[in-house]
N, C-alpha and C. Protein backbone atom coordinates (compact mmCIF):
# COMPACT_ATOMS: atom_id res chain seq x y z
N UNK A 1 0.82 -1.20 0.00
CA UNK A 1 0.00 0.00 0.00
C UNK A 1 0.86 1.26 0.00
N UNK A 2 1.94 1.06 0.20
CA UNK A 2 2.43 2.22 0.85
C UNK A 2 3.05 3.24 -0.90
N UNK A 3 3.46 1.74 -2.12
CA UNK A 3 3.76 2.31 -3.10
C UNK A 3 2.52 2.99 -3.80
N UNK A 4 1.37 2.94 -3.49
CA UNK A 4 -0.16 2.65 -3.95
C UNK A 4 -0.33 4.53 -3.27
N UNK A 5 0.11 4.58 -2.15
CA UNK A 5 -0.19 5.89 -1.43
C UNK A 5 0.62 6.75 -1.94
N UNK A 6 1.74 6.25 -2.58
CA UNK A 6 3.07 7.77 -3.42
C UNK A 6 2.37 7.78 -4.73
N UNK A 7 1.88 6.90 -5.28
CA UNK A 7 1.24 6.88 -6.75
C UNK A 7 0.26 7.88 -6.35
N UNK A 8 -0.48 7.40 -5.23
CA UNK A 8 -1.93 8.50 -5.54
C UNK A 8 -1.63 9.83 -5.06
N UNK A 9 0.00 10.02 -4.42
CA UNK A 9 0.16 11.58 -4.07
C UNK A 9 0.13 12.11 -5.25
N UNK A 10 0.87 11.71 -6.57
CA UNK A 10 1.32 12.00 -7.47
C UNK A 10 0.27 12.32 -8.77
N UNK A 11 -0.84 12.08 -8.51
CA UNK A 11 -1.99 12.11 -8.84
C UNK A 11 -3.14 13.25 -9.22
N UNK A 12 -3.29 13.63 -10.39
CA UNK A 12 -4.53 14.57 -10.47
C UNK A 12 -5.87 14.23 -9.92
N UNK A 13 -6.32 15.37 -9.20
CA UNK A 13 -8.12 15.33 -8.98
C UNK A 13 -8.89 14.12 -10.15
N UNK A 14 -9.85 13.42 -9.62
CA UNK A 14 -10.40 12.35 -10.74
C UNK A 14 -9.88 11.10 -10.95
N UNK A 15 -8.30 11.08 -11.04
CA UNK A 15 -7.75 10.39 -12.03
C UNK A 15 -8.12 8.88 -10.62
N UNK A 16 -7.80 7.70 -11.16
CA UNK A 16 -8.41 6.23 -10.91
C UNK A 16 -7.19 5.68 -10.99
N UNK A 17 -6.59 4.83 -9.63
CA UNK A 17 -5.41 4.23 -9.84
C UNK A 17 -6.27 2.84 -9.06
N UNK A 18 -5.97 1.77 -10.09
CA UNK A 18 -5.82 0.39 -9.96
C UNK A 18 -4.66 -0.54 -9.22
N UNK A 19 -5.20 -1.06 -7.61
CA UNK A 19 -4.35 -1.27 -7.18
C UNK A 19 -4.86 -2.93 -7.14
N UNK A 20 -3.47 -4.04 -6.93
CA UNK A 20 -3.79 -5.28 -7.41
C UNK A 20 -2.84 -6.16 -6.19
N UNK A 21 -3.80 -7.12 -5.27
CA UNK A 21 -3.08 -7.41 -4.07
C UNK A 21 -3.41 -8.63 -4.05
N UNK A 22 -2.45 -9.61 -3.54
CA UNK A 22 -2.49 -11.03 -3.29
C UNK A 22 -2.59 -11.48 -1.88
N UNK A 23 -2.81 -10.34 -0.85
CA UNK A 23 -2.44 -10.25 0.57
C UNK A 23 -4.00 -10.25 1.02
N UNK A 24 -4.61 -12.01 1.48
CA UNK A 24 -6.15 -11.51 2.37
C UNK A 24 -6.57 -10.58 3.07
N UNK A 25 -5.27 -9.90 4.19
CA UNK A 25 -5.61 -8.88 4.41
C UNK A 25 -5.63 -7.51 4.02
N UNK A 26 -5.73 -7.45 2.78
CA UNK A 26 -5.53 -6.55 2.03
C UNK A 26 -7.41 -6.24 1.84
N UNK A 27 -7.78 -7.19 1.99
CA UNK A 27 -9.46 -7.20 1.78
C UNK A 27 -9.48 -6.14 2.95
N UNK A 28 -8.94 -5.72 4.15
CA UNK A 28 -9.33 -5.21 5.01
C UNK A 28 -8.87 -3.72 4.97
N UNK A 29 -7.83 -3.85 4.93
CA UNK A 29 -6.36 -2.70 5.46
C UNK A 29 -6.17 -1.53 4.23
N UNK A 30 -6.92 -2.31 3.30
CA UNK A 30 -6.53 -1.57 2.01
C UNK A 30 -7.77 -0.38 1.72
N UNK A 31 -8.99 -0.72 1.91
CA UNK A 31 -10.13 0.22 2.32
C UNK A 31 -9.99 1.10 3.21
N UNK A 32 -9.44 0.94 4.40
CA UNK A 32 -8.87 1.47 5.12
C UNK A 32 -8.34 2.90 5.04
N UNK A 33 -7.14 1.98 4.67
CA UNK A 33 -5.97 3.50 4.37
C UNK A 33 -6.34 4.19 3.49
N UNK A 34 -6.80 3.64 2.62
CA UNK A 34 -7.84 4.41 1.14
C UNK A 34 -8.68 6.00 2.35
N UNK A 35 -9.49 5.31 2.65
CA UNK A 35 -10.41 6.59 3.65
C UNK A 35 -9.47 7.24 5.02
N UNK A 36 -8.56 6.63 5.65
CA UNK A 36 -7.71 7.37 6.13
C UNK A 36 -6.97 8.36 5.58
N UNK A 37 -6.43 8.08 4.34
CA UNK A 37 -5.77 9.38 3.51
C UNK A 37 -6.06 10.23 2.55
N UNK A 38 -7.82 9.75 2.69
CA UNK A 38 -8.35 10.72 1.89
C UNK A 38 -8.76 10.37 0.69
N UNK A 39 -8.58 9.19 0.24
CA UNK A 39 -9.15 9.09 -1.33
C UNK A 39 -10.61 8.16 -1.17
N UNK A 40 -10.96 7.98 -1.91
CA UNK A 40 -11.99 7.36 -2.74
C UNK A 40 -12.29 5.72 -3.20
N UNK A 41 -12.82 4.71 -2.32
CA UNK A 41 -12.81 3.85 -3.17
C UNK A 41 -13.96 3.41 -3.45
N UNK A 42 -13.97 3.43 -5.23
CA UNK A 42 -15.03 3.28 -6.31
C UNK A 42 -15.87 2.15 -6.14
N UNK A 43 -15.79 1.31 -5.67
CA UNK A 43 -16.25 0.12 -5.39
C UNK A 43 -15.49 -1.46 -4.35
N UNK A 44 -16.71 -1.96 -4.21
CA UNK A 44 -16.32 -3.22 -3.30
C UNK A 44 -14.97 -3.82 -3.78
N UNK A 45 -14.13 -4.44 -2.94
CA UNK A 45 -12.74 -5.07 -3.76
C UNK A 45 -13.58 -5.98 -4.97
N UNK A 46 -12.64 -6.31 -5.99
CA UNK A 46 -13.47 -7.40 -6.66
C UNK A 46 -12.20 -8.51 -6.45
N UNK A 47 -12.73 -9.70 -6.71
CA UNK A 47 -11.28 -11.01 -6.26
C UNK A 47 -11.41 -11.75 -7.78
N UNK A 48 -10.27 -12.07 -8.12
CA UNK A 48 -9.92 -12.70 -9.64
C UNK A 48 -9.16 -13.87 -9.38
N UNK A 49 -9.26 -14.56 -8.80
CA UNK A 49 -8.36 -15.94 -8.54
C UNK A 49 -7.96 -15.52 -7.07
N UNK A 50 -6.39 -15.27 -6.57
CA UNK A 50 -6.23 -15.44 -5.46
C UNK A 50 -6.05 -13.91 -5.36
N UNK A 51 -6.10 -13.17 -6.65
CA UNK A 51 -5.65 -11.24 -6.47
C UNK A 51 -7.07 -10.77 -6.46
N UNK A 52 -6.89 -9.67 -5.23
CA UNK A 52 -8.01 -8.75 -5.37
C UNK A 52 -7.63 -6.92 -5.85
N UNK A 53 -8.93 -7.21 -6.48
CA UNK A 53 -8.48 -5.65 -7.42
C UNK A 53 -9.31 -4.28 -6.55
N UNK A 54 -8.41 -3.65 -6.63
CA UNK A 54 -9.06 -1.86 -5.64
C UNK A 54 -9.17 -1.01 -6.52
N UNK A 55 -9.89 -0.22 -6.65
CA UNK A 55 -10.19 0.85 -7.83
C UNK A 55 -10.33 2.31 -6.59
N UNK A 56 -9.48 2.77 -6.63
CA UNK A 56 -8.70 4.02 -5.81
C UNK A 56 -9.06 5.32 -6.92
N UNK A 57 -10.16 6.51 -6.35
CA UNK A 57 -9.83 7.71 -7.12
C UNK A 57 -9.10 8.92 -5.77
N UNK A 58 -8.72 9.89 -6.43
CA UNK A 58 -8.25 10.69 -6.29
C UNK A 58 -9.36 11.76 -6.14
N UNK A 59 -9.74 12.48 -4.84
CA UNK A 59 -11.23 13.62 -4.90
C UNK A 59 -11.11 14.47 -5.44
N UNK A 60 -12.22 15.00 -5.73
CA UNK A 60 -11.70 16.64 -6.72
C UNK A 60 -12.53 16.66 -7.63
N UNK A 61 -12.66 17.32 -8.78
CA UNK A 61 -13.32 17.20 -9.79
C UNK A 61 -12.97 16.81 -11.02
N UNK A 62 -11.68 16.87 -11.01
CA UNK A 62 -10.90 16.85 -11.99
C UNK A 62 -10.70 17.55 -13.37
């Protein structure tokens, strides 16, 4: 998460960063820090085999 949190500093208002985790607790921790630091997440994790996918925006209008 933590490379996931410099990506989204780096980030315009709007823009949607796709984050992709193999860590169960990532189902937890990763929503989390998402609303602890302020961003946005677009929807429920979705799970694709053993990776779950996070769809992270950036607030603002863009």
């Amino acid at each position: 998460m933590i490379y996931a949190l410099d990506a989204l500093g780096q980030m315009k208002a709007g823009e949607v960063l796709l984050v992709i985790a193999d860590c169960p607790q990532s189902f937890r921790s990763v929503p989390e820090e998402v609303v602890k630091h302020g961003y946005e997440l677009l929807s429920e994790p979705e799970q694709q085999g053993q990776d779950l996918y996070f769809y992270i925006r950036v607030p603002g209008s863009g």
